[in-house]
Protein backbone atom coordinates (compact mmCIF):
# COMPACT_ATOMS: atom_id res chain seq x y z
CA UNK A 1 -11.18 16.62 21.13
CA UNK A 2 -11.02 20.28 20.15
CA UNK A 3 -11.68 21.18 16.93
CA UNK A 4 -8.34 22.89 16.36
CA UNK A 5 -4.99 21.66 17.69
CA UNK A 6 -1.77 23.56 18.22
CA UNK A 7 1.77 22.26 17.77
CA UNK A 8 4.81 23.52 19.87
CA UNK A 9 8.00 24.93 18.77
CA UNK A 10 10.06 21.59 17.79
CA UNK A 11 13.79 20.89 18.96
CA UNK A 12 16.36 20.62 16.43
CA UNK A 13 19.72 20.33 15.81
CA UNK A 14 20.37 22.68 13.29
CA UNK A 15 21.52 26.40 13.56
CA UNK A 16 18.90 28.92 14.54
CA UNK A 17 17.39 30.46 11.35
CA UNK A 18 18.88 27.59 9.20
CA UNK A 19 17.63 26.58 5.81
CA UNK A 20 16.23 23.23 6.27
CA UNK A 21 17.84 22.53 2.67
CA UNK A 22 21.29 22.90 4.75
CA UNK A 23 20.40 20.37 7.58
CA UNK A 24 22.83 17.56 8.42
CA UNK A 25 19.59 14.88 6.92
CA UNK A 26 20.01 16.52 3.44
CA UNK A 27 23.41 16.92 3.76
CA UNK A 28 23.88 13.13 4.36
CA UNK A 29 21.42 12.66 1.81
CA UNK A 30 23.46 14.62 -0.37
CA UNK A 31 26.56 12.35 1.05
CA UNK A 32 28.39 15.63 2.31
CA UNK A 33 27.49 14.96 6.13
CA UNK A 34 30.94 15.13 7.37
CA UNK A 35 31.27 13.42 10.57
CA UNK A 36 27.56 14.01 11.82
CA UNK A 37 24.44 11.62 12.27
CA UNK A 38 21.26 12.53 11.54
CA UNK A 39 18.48 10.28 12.70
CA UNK A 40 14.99 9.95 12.28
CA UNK A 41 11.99 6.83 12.70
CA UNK A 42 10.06 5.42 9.79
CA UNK A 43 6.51 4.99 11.77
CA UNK A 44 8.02 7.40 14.80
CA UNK A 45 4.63 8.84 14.48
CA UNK A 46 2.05 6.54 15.87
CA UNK A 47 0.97 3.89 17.45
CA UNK A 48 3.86 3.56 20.07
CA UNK A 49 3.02 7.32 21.57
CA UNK A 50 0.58 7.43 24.05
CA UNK A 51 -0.02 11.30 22.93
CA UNK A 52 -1.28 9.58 19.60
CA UNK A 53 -3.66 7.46 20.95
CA UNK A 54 -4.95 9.83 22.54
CA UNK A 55 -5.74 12.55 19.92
CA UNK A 56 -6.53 9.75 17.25
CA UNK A 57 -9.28 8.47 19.87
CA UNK A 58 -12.04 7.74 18.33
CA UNK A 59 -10.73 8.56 14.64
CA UNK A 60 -10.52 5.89 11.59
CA UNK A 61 -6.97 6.28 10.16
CA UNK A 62 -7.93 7.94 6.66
CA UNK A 63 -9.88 10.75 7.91
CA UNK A 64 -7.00 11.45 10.32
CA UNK A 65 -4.84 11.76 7.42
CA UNK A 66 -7.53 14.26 6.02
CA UNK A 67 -7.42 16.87 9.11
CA UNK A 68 -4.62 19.62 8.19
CA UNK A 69 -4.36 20.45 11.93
CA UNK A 70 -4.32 16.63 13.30
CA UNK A 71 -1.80 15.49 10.75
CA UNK A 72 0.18 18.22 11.69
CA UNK A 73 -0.21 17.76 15.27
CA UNK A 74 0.30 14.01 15.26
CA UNK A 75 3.67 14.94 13.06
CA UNK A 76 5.49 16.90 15.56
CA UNK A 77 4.74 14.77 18.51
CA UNK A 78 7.66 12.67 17.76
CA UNK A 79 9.24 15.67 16.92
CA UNK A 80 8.98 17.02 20.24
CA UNK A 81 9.56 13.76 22.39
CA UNK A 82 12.27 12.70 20.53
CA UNK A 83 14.07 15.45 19.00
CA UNK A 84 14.88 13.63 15.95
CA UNK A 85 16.88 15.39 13.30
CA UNK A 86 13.27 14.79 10.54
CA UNK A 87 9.61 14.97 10.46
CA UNK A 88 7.75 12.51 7.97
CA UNK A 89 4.43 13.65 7.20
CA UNK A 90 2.20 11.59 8.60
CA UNK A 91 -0.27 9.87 6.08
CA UNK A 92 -0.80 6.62 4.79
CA UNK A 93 0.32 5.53 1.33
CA UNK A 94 -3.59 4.91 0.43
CA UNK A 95 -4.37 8.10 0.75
CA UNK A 96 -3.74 8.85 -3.28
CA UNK A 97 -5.58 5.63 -4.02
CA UNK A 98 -8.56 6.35 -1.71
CA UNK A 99 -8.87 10.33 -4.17
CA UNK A 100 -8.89 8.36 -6.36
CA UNK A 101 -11.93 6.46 -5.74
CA UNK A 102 -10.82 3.39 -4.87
CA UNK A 103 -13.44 1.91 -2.00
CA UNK A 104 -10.96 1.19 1.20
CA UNK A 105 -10.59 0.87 4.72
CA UNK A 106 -7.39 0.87 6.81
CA UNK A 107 -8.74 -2.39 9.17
CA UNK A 108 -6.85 -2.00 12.66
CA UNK A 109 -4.80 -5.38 13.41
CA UNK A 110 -5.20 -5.96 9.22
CA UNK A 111 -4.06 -3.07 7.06
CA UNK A 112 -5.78 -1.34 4.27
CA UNK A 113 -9.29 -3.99 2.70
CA UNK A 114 -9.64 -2.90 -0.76
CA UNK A 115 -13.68 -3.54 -1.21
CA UNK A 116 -13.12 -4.46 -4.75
CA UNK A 117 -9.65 -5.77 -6.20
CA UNK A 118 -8.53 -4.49 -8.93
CA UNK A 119 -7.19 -7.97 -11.26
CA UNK A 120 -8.97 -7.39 -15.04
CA UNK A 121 -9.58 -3.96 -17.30
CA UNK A 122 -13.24 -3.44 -15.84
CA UNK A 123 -11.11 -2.97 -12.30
CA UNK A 124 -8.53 -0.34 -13.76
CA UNK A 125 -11.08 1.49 -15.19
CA UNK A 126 -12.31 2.29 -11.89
CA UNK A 127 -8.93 4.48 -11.05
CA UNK A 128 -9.61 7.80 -11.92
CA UNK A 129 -6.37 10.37 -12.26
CA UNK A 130 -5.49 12.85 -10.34
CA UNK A 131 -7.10 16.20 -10.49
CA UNK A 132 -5.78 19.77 -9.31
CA UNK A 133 -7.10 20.36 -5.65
CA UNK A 134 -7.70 16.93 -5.20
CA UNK A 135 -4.99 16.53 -2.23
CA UNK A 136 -5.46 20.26 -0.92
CA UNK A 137 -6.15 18.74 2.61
CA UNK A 138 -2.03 17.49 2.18
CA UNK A 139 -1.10 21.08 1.16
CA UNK A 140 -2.95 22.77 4.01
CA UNK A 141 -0.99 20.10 6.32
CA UNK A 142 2.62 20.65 5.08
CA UNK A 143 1.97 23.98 5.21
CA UNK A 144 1.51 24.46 8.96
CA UNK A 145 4.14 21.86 9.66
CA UNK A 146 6.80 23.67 7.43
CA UNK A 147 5.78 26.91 9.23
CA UNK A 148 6.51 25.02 12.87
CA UNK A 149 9.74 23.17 12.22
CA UNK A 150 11.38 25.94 11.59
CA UNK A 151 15.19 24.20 10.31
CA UNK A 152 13.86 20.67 10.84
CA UNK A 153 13.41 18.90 7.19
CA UNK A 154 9.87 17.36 6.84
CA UNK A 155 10.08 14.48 4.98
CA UNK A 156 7.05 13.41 2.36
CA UNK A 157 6.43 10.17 1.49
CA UNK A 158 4.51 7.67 -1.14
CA UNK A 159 3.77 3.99 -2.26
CA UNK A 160 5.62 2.78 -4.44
CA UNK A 161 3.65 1.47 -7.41
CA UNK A 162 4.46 -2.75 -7.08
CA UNK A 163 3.49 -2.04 -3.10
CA UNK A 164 0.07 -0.29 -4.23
CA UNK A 165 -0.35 -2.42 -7.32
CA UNK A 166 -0.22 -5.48 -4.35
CA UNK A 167 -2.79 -4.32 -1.79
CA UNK A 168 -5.12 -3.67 -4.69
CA UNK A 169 -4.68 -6.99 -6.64
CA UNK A 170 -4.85 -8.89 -3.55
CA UNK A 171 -7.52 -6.67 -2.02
CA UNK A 172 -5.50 -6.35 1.31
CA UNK A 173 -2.40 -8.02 3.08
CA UNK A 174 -0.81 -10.61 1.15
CA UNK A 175 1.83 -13.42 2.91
CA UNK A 176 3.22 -14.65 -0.67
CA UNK A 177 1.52 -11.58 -3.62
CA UNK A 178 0.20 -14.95 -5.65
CA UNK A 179 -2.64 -12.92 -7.47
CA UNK A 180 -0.50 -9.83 -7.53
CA UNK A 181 2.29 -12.03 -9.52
CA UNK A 182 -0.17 -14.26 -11.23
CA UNK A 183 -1.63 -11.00 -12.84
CA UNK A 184 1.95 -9.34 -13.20
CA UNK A 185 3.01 -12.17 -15.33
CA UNK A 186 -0.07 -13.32 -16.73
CA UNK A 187 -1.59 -9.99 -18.51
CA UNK A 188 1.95 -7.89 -18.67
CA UNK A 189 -0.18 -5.19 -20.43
CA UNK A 190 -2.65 -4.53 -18.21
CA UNK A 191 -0.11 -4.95 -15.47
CA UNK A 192 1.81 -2.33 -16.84
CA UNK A 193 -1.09 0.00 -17.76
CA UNK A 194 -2.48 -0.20 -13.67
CA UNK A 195 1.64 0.81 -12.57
CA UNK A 196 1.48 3.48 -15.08
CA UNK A 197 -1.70 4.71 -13.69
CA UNK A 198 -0.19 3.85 -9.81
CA UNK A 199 3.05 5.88 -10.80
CA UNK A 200 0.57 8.87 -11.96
CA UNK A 201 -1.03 8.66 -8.51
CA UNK A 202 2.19 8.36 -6.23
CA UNK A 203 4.33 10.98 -8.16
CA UNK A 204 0.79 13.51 -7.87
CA UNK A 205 1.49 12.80 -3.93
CA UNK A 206 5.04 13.49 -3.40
CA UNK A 207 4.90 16.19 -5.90
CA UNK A 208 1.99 18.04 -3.62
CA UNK A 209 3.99 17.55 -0.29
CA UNK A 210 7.51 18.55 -2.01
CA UNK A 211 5.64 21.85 -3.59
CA UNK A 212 4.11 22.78 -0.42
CA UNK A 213 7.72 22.73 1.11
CA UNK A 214 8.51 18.81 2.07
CA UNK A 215 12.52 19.21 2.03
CA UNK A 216 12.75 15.10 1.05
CA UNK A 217 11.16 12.18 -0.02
CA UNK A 218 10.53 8.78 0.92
CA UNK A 219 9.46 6.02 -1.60
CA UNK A 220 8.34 3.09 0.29
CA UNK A 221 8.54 0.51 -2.01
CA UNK A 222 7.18 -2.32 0.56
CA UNK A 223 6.72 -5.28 -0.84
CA UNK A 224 9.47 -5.47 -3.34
CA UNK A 225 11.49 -7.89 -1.33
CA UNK A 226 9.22 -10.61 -2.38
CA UNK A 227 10.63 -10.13 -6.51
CA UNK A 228 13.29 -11.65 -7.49
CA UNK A 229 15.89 -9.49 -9.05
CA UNK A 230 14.37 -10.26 -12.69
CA UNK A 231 10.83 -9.62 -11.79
CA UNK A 232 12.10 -6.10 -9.99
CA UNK A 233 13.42 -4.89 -12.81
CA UNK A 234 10.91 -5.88 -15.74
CA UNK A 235 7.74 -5.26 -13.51
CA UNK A 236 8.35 -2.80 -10.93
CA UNK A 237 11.62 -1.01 -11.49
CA UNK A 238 10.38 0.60 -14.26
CA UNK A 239 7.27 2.36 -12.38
CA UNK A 240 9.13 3.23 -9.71
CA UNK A 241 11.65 5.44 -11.61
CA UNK A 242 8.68 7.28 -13.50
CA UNK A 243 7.69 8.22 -10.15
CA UNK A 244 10.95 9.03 -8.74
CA UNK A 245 11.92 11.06 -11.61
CA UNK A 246 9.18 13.98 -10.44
CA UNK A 247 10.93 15.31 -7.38
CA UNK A 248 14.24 15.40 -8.68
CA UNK A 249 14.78 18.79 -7.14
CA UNK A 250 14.99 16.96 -3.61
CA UNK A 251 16.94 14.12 -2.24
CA UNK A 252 14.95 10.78 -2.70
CA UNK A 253 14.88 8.12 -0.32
CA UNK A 254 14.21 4.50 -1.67
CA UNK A 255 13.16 2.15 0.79
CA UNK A 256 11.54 -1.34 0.81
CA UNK A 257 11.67 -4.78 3.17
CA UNK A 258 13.90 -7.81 2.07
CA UNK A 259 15.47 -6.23 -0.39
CA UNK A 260 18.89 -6.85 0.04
CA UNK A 261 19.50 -8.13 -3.54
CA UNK A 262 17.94 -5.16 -4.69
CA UNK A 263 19.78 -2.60 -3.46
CA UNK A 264 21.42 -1.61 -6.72
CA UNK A 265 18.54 -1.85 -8.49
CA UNK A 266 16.77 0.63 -6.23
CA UNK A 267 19.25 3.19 -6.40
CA UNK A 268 19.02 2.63 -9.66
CA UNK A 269 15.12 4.33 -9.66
CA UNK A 270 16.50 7.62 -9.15
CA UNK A 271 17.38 7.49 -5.35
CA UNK A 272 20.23 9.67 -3.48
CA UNK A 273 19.77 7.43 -0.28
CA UNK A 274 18.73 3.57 -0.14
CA UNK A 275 17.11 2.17 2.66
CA UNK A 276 18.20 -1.14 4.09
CA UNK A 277 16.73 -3.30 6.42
CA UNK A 278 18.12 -5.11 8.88
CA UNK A 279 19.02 -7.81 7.48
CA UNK A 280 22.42 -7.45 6.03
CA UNK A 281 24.95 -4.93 7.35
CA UNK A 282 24.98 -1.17 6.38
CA UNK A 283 28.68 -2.26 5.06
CA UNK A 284 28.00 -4.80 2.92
CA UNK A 285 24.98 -2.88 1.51
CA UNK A 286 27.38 -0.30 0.67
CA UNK A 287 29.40 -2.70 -0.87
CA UNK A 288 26.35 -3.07 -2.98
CA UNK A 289 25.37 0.11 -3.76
CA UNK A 290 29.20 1.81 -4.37
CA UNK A 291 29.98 5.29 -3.53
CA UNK A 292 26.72 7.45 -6.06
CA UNK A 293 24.31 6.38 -2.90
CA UNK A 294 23.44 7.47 0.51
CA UNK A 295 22.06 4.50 2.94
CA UNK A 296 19.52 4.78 5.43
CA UNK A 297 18.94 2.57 8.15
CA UNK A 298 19.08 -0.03 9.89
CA UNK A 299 18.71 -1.51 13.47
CA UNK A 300 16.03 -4.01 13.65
CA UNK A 301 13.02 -2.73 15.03
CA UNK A 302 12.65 -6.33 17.15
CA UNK A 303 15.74 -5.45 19.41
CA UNK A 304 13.83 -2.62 20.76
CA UNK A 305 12.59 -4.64 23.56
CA UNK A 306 16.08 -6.23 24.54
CA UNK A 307 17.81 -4.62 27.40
CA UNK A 308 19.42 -1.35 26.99
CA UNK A 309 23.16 -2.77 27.01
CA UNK A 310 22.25 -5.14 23.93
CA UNK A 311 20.58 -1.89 22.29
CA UNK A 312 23.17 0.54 22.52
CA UNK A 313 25.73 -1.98 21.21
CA UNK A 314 23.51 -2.90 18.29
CA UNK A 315 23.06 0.67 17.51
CA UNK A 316 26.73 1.58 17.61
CA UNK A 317 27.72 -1.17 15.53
CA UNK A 318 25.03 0.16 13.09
CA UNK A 319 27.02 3.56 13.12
CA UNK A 320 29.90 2.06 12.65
CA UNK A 321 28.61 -0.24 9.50
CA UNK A 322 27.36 3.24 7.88
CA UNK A 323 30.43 4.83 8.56
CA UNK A 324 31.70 3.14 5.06
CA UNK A 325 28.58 4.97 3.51
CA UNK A 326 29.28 8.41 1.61
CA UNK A 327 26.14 9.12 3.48
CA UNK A 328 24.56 7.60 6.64
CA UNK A 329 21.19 8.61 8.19
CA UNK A 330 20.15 6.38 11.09
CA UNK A 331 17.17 4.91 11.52
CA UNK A 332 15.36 0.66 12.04
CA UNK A 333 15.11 -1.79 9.40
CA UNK A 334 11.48 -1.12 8.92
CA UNK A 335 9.22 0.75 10.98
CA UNK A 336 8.91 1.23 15.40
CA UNK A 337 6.49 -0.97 16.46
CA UNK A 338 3.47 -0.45 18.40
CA UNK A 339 5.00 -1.60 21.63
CA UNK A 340 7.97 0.19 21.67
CA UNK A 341 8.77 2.19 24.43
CA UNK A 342 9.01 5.73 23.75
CA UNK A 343 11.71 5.87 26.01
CA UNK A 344 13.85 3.60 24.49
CA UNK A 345 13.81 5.62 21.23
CA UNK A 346 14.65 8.64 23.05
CA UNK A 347 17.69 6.98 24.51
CA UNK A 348 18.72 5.70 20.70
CA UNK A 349 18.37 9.37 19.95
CA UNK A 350 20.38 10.94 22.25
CA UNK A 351 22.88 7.76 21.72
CA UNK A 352 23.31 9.04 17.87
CA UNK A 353 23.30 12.84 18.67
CA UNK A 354 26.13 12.29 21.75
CA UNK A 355 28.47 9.43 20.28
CA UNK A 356 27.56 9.24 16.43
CA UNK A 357 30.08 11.61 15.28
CA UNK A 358 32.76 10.04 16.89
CA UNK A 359 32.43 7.05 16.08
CA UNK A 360 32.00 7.72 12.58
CA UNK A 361 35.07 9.97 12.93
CA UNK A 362 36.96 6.92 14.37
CA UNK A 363 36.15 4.78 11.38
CA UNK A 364 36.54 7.82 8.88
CA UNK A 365 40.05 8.23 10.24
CA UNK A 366 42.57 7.43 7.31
């Protein structure tokens, strides 16, 4: 693979020479979309693309986040397949715990293998904080990417503190976060001290990508779902709105898996748009939330294999679900799946672009 890559001019739908701050995905973040649908991918960068496979050939994951000119390339690819109305920078939330010297690997077919877990005081005292110039290799990317898409928003992203806190109490993927709420429970003090440390970390990254020029902001707040609505709020909500709170000056997206009794809680963090999954409908989630929040979301990522009739109906009931949203950007319940046919996405995306507006115009009607 070359040494340097170059990017292509990426499609967009805004207005030649447009502000990306005036695009119809802040707008709707801002709940003043009017009739139009923005619509981007969580994980539309990766695995599914055969372009990615092929320039991340031979490439762990992390260092690939650490190449300016690969993270930027691998960015727009969706950009320019798709023509999706975002970018999200592509990284991986371990990327602020790996500066800060946490010993990791990102283990294809596992997820990130923390070498050491992190469950007493002797663990925490191994996370070091964030320094100036410590994420310059995230700068350098956002950089060239804001340069290249032009009107088309880049979203940044981060891990929420309870989803970090989890992969490094458990030391990796967890089915039911027993250590992780053994510990949060158990030792509420130093529980609270490695969030606080967590929320340091994550705000550090989204505050890079957002001062480099990210135009919004995804919290992925992963694992939440498996909190009740008690343990949410006394052990994670808390940490979560520190971070939030430090990129006030674009809209925040809040998103995490399961979390359908959460909702209110996680707008409650500081978001402008909540994510929801697909497990409950964009109305009722609304319902939820009232009229302050956004929503983002939510075919399920599993129906992307189903025949194209059964897809295009479950994405137009979708749009019509949102329509009772102040503010509706489409996307899945959770992230595209390595399988996925590209070309199925594509024909989601030009499904949104060509009868989105109408049929949120339709429901909209008084």
């Amino acid at each position: 693979m070359p040494d340097a890559l170059t990017t292509t001019p990426a499609p967009t739908s805004a207005e030649p020479g447009a502000d990306p701050a005036s695009s119809l995905l802040v707008r709707a973040c801002r709940r003043s979309q009017g009739e139009g649908l923005p619509v981007w991918f969580m994980r539309q960068a990766g695995r599914s693309l055969p372009e990615y496979r092929k320039v991340r050939e031979g490439i762990a994951m992390l260092d690939s986040c650490a190449r300016p000119d690969l993270v930027a390339e691998i960015t727009m690819q969706p950009v320019r397949r798709y023509g999706v109305d975002a970018a999200i920078f592509y990284s991986d939330i371990m990327v602020p715990l790996k500066a800060a010297g946490v010993d990791l690997d990102i283990v294809p077919g596992r997820g990130p293998v923390i070498a050491e877990p992190v469950r007493d005081r002797a663990g925490l005292d191994r996370l070091v904080p964030p320094e100036p110039g410590d994420l310059s290799f995230v700068t350098e990317a956002v950089g060239l990417l804001v340069a290249e898409l032009g009107a088309t928003p880049l979203i940044g992203f981060a891990g929420a503190p309870f989803t970090l806190a989890s992969y490094l109490v458990e030391g990796g993927p967890s089915k039911d976060y027993a250590r992780t709420k053994a510990l949060m429970v158990g030792d509420p003090a130093l529980w609270a001290e490695l969030c606080t440390r967590l929320a340091r970390l994550s705000a550090h990254f989204l505050r890079t990508q957002v001062d480099a020029g990210a135009s919004a902001v995804q919290l992925f707040d992963s694992w939440a779902g498996s909190l009740s609505a008690a343990d949410y709020t006394a052990s994670a909500l808390p940490w979560s709105t520190s971070v939030l709170a430090e990129v006030t000056d674009v809209p925040r997206i809040h998103f995490g898996v399961g979390t359908g009794e959460l909702l209110a809680l996680m707008g409650e963090a500081g978001a402008d748009v909540v994510g929801v999954d697909w497990r409950i409908p964009l109305a009722t989630a609304t319902d939820r939330l009232g009229p302050a929040y956004a929503v983002q979301g939510n075919l399920d990522p599993a129906l992307l294999g189903a025949p194209w009739p059964v897809v295009e109906e479950r994405v137009r009931e979708a749009i019509r679900s949102g329509a009772s949203a102040p503010g509706h950007i489409f996307n899945l319940g959770h992230g595209v799946p390595p399988e996925t046919d590209p070309d199925v996405l594509a024909r989601v995306v030009d499904l949104v672009h060509a009868e989105g507006p109408a049929i949120r115009a339709d429901v909209l009607e008084p």
